[in-house]
PDB file of N, CA and C in Angstrom:
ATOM      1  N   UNK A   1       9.653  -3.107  -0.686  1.00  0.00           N
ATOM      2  CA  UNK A   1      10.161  -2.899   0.649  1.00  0.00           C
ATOM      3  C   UNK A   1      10.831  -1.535   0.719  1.00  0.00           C
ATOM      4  N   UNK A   2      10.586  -1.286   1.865  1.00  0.00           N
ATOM      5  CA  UNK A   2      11.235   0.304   2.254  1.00  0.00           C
ATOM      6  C   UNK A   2      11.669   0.370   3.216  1.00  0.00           C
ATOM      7  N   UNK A   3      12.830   1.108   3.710  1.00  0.00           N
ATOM      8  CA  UNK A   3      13.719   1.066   4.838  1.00  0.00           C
ATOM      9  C   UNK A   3      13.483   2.129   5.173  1.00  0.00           C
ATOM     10  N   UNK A   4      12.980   2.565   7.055  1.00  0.00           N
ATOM     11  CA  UNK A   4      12.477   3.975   7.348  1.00  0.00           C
ATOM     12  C   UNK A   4      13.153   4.152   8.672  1.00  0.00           C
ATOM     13  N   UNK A   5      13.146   5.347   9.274  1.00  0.00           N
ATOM     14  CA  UNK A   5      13.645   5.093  10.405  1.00  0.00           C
ATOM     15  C   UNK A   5      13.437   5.598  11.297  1.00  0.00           C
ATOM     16  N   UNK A   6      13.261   5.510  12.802  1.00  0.00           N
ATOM     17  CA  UNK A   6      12.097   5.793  13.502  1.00  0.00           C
ATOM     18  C   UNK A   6      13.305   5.897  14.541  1.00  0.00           C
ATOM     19  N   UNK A   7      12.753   6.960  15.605  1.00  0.00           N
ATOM     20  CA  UNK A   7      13.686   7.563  16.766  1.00  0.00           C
ATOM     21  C   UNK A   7      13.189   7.701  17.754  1.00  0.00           C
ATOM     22  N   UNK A   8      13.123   6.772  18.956  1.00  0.00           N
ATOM     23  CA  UNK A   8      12.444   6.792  19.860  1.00  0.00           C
ATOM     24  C   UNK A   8      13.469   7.147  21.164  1.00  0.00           C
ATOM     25  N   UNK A   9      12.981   8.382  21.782  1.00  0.00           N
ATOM     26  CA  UNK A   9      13.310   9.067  22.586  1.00  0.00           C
ATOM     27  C   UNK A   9      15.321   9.328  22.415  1.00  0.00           C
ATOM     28  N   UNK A  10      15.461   9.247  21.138  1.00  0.00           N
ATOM     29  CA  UNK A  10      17.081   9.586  20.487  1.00  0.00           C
ATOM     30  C   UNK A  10      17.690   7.978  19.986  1.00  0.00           C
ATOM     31  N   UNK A  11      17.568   7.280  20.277  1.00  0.00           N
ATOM     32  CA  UNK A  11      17.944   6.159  19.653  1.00  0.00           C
ATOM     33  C   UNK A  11      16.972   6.055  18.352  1.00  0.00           C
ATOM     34  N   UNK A  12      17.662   5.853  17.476  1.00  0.00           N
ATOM     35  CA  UNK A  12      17.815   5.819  15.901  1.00  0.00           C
ATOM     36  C   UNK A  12      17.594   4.196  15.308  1.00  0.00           C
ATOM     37  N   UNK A  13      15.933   4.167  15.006  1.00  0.00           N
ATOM     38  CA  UNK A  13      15.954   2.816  14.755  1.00  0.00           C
ATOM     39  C   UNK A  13      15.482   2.213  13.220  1.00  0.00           C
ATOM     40  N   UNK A  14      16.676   1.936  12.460  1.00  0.00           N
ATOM     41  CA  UNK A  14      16.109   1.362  11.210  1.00  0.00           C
ATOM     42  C   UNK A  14      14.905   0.078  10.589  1.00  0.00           C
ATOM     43  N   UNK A  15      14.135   0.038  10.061  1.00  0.00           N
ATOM     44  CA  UNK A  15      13.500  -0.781  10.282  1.00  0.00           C
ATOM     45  C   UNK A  15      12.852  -0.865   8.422  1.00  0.00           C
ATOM     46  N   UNK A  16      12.843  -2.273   8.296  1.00  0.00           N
ATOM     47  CA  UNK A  16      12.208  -2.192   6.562  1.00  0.00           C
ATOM     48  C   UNK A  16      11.176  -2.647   6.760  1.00  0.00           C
ATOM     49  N   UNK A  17      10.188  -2.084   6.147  1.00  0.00           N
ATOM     50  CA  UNK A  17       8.417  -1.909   6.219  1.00  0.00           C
ATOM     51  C   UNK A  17       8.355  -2.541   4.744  1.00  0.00           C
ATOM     52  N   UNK A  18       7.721  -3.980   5.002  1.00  0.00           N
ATOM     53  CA  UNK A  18       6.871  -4.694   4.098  1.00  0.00           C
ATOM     54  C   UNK A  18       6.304  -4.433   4.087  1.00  0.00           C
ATOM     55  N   UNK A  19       5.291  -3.704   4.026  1.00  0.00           N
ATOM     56  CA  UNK A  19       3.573  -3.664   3.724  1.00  0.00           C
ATOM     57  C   UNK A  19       3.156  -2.907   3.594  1.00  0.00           C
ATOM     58  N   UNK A  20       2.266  -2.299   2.267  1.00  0.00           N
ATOM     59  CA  UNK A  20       1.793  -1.017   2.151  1.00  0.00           C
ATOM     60  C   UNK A  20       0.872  -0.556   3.269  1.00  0.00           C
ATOM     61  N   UNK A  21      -0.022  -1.622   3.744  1.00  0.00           N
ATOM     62  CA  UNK A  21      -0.877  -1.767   4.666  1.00  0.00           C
ATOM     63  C   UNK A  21      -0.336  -0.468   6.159  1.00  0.00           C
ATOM     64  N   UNK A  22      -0.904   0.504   6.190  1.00  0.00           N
ATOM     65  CA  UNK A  22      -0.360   1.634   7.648  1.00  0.00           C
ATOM     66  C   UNK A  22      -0.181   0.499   8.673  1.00  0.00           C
ATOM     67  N   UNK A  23      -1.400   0.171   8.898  1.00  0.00           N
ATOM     68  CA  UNK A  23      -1.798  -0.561  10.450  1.00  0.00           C
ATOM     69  C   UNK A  23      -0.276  -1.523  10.610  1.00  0.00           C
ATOM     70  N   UNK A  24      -0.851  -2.389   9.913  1.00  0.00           N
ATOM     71  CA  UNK A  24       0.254  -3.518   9.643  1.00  0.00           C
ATOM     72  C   UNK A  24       1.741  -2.445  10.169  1.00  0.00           C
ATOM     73  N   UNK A  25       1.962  -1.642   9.304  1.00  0.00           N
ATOM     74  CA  UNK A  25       3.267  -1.273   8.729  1.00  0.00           C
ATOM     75  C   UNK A  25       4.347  -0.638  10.255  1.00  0.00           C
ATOM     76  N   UNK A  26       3.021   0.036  11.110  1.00  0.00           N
ATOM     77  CA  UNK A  26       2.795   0.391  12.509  1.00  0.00           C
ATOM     78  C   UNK A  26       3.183  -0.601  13.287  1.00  0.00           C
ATOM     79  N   UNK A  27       2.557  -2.077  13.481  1.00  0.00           N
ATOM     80  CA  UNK A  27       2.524  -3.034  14.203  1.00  0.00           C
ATOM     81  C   UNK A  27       4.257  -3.353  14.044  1.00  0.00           C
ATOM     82  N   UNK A  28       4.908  -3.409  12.744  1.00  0.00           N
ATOM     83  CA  UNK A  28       6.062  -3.838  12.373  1.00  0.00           C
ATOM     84  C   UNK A  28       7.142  -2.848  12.971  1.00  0.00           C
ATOM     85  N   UNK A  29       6.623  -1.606  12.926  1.00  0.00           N
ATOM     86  CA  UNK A  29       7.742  -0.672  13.237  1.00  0.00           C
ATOM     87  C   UNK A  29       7.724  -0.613  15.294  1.00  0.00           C
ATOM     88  N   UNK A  30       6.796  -1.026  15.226  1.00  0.00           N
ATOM     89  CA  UNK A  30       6.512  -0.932  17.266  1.00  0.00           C
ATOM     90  C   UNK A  30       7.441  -2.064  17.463  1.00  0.00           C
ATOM     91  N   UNK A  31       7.391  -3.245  17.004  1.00  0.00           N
ATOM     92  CA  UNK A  31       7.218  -4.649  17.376  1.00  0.00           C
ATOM     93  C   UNK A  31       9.570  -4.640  17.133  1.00  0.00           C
ATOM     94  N   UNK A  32       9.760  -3.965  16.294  1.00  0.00           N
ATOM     95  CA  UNK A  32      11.391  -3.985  15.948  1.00  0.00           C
ATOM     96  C   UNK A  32      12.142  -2.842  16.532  1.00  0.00           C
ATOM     97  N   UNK A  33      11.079  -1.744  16.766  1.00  0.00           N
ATOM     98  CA  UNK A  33      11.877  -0.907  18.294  1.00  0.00           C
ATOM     99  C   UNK A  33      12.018  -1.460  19.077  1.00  0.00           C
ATOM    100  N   UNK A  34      11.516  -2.069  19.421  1.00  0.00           N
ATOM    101  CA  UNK A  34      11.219  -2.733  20.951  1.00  0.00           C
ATOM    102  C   UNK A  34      11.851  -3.636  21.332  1.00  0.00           C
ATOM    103  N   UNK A  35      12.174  -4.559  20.489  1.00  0.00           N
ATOM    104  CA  UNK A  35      13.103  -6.001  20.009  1.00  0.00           C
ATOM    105  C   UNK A  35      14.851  -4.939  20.265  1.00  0.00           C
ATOM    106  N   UNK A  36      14.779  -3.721  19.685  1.00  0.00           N
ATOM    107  CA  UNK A  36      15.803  -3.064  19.549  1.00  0.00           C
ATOM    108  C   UNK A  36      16.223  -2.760  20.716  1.00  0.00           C
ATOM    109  N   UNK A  37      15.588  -1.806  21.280  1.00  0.00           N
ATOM    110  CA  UNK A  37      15.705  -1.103  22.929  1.00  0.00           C
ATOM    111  C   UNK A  37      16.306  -2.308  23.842  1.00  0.00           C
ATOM    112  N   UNK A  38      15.165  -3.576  23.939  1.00  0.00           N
ATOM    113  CA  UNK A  38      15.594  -4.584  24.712  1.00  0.00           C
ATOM    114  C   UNK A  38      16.714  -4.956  24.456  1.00  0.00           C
ATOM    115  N   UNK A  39      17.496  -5.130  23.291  1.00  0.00           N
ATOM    116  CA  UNK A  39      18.702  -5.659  22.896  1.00  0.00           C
ATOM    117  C   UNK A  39      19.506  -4.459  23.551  1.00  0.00           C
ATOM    118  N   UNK A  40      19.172  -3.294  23.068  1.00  0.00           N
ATOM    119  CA  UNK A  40      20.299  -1.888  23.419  1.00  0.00           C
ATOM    120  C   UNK A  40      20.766  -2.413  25.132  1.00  0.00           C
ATOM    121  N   UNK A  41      19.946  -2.493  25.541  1.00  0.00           N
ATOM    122  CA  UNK A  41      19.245  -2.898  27.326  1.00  0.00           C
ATOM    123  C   UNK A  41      20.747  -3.928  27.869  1.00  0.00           C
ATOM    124  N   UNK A  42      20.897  -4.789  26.946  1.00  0.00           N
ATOM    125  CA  UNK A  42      22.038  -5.976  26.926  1.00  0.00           C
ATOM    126  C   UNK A  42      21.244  -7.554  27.472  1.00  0.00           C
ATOM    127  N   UNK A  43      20.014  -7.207  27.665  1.00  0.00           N
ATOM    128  CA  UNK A  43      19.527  -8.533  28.249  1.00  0.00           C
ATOM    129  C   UNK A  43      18.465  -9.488  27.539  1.00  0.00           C
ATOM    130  N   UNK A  44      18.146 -10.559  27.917  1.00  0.00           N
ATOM    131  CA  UNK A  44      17.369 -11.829  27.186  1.00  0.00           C
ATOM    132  C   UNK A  44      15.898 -11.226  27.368  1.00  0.00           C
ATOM    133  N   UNK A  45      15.134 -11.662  27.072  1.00  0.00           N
ATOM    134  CA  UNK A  45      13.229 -11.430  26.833  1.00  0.00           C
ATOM    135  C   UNK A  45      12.887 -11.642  28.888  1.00  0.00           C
ATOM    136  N   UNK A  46      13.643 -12.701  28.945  1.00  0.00           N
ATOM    137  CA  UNK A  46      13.245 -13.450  30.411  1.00  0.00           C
ATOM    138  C   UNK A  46      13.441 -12.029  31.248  1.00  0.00           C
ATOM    139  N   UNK A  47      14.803 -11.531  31.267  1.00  0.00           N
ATOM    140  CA  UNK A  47      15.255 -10.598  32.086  1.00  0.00           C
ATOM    141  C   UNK A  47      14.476  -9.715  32.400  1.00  0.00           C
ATOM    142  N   UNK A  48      14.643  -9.034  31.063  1.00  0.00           N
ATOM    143  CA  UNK A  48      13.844  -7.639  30.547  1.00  0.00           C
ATOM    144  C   UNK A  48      12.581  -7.631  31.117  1.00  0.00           C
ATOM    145  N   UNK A  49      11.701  -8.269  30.759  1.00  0.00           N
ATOM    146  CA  UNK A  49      10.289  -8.770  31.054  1.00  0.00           C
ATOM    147  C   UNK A  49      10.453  -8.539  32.847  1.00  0.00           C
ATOM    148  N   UNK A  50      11.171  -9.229  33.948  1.00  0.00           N
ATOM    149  CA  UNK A  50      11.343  -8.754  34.975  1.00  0.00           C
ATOM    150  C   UNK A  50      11.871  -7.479  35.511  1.00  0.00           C
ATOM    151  N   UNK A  51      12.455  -6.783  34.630  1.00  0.00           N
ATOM    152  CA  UNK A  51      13.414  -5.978  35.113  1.00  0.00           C
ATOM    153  C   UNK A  51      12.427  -4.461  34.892  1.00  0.00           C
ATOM    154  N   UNK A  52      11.306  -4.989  33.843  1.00  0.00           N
ATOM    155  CA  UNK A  52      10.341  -3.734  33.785  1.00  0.00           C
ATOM    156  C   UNK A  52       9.414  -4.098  34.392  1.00  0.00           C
ATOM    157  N   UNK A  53       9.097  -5.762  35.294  1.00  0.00           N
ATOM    158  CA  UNK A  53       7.474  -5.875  35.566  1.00  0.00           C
ATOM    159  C   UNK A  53       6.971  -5.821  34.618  1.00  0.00           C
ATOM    160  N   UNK A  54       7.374  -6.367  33.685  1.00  0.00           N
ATOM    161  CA  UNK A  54       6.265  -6.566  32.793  1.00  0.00           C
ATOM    162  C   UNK A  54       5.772  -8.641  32.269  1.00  0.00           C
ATOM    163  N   UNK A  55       4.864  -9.114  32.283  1.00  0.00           N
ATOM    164  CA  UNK A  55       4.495 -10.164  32.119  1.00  0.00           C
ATOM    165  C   UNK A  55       5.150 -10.937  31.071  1.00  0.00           C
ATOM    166  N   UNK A  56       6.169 -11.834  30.884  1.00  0.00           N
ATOM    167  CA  UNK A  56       6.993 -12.825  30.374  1.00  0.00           C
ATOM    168  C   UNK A  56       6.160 -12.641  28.583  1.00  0.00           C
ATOM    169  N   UNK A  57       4.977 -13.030  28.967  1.00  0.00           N
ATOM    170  CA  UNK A  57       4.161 -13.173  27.341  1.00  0.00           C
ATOM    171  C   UNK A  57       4.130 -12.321  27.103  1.00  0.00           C
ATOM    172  N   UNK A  58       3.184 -10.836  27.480  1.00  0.00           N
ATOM    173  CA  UNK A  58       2.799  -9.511  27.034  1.00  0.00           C
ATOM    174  C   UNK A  58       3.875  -8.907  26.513  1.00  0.00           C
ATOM    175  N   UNK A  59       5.319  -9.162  27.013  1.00  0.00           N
ATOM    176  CA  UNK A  59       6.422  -8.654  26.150  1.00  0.00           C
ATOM    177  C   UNK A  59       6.682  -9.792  25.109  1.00  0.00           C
ATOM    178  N   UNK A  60       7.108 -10.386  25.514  1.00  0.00           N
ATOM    179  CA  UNK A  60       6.919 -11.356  24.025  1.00  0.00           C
ATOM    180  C   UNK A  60       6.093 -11.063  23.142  1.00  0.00           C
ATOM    181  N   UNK A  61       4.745 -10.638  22.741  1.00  0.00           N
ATOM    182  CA  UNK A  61       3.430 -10.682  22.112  1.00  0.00           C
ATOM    183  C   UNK A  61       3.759  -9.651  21.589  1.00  0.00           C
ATOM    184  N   UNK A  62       4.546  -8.643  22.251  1.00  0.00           N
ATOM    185  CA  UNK A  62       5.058  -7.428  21.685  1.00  0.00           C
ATOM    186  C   UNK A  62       5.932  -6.662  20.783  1.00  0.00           C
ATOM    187  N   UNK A  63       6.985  -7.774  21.131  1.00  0.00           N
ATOM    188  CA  UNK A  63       7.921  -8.138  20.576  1.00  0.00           C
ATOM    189  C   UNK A  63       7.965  -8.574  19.222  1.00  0.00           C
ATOM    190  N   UNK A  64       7.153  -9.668  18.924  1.00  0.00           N
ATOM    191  CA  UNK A  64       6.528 -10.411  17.624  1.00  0.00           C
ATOM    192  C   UNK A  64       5.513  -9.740  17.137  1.00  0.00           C
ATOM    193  N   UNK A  65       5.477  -8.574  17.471  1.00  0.00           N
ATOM    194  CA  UNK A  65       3.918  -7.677  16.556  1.00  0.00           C
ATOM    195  C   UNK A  65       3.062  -8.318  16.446  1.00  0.00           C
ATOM    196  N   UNK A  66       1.895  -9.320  17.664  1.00  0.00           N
ATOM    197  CA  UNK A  66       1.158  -9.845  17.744  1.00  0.00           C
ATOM    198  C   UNK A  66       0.262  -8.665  18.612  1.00  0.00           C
ATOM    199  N   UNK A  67       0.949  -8.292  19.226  1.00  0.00           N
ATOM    200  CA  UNK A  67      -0.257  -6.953  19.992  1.00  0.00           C
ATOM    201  C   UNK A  67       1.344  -5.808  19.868  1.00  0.00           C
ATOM    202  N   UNK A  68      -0.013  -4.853  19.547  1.00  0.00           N
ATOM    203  CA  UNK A  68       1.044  -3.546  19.947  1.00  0.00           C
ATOM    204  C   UNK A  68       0.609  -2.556  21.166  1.00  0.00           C
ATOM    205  N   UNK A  69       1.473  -2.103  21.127  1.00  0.00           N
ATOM    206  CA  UNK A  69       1.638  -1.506  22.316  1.00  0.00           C
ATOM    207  C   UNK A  69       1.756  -0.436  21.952  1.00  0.00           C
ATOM    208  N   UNK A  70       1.307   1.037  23.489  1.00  0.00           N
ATOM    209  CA  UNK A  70       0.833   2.271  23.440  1.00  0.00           C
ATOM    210  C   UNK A  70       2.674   2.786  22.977  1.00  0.00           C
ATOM    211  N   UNK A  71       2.194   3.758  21.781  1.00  0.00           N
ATOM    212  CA  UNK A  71       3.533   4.358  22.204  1.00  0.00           C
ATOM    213  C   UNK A  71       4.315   5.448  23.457  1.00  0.00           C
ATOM    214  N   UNK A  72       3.297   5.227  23.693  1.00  0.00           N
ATOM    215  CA  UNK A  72       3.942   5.833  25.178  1.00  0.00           C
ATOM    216  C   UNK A  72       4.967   5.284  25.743  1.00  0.00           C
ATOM    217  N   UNK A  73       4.236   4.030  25.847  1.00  0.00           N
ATOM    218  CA  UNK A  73       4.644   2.369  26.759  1.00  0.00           C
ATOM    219  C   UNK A  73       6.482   2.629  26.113  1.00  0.00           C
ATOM    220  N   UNK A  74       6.002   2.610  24.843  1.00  0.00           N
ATOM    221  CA  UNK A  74       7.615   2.188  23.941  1.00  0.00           C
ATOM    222  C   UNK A  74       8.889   3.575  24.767  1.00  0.00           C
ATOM    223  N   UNK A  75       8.183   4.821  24.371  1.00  0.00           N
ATOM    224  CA  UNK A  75       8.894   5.556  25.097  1.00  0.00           C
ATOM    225  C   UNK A  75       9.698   5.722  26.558  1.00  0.00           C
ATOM    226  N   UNK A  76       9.048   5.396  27.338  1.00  0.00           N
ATOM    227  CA  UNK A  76       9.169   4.979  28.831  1.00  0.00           C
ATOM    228  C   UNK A  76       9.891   3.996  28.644  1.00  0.00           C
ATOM    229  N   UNK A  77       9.418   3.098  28.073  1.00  0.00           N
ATOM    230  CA  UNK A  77      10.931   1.906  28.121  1.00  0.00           C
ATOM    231  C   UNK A  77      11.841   2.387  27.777  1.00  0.00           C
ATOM    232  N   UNK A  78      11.871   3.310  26.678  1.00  0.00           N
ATOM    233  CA  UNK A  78      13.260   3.734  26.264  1.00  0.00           C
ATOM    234  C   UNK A  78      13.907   4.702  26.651  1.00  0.00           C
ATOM    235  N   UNK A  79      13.489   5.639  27.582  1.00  0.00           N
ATOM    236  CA  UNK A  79      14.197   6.557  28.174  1.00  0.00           C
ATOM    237  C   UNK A  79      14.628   5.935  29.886  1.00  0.00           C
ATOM    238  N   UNK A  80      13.783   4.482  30.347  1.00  0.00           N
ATOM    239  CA  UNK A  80      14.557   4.229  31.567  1.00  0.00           C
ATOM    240  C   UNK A  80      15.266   3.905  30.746  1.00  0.00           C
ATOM    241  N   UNK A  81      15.849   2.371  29.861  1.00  0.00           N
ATOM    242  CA  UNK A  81      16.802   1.758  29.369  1.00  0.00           C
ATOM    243  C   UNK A  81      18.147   2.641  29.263  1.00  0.00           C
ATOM    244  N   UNK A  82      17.400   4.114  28.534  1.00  0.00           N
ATOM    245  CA  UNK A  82      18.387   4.864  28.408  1.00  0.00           C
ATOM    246  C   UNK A  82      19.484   5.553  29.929  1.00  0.00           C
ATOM    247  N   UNK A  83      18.311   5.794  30.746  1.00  0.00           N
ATOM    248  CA  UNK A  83      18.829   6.671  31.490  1.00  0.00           C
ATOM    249  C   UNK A  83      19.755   5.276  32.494  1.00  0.00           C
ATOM    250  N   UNK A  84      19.371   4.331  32.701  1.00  0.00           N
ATOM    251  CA  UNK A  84      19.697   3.292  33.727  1.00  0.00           C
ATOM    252  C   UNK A  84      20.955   3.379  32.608  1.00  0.00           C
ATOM    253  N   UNK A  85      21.469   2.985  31.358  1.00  0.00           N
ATOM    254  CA  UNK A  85      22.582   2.958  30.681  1.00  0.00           C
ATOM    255  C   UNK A  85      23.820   3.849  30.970  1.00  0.00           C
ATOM    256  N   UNK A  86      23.244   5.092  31.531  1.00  0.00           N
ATOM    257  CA  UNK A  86      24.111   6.314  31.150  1.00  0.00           C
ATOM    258  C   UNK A  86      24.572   6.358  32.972  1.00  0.00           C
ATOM    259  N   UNK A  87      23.676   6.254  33.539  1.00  0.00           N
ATOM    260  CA  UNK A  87      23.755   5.809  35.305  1.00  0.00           C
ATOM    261  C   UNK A  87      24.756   4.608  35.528  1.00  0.00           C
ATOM    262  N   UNK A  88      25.098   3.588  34.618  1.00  0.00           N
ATOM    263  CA  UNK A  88      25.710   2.533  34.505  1.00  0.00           C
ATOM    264  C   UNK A  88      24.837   1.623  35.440  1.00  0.00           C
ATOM    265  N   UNK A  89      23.677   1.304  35.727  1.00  0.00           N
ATOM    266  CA  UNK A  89      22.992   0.455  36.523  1.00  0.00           C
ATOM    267  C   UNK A  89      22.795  -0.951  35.148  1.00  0.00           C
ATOM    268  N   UNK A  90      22.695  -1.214  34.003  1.00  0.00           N
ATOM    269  CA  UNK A  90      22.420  -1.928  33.319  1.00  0.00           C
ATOM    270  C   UNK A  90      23.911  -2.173  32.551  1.00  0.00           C
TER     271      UNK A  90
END
């Protein structure tokens, strides 16, 4: 196991990568930003999932590194989260 750490749009996210496997290792590091951001966010899966329009499961699925998602996608979440934070709207 290896502990790496990944920075999406300035938030600083630690994450330990089981698997030599890239793909895999990818799926793990998307799937625990994301889990992260939403938490940074202050709200439940239910919320979040509304609060971006995004479909209750498809974030869930996302969440659990069952599908990953564009990193784009990850970015954009994380710079509204961010900016709505700093606006005090969240």
């Amino acid at each position: 196991m290896k502990v790496e750490t990944y920075n999406v749009e300035g938030i600083e996210i630690e994450f330990t990568r089981n698997t030599e496997d890239d793909s895999e290792a990818e799926r793990q590091k998307m799937a625990y930003a994301f889990k992260a951001i939403r938490e940074k966010s202050g709200m439940n899966r239910k919320d979040f999932a509304e609060w971006l329009g995004i479909p209750y499961r498809t974030m869930q699925e996302w969440e659990l590194g069952r599908r990953v998602m564009p990193e784009y996608v990850l970015r954009l979440i994380a710079y509204k989260v961010l900016n709505e934070k700093r606006n005090l709207k969240i």
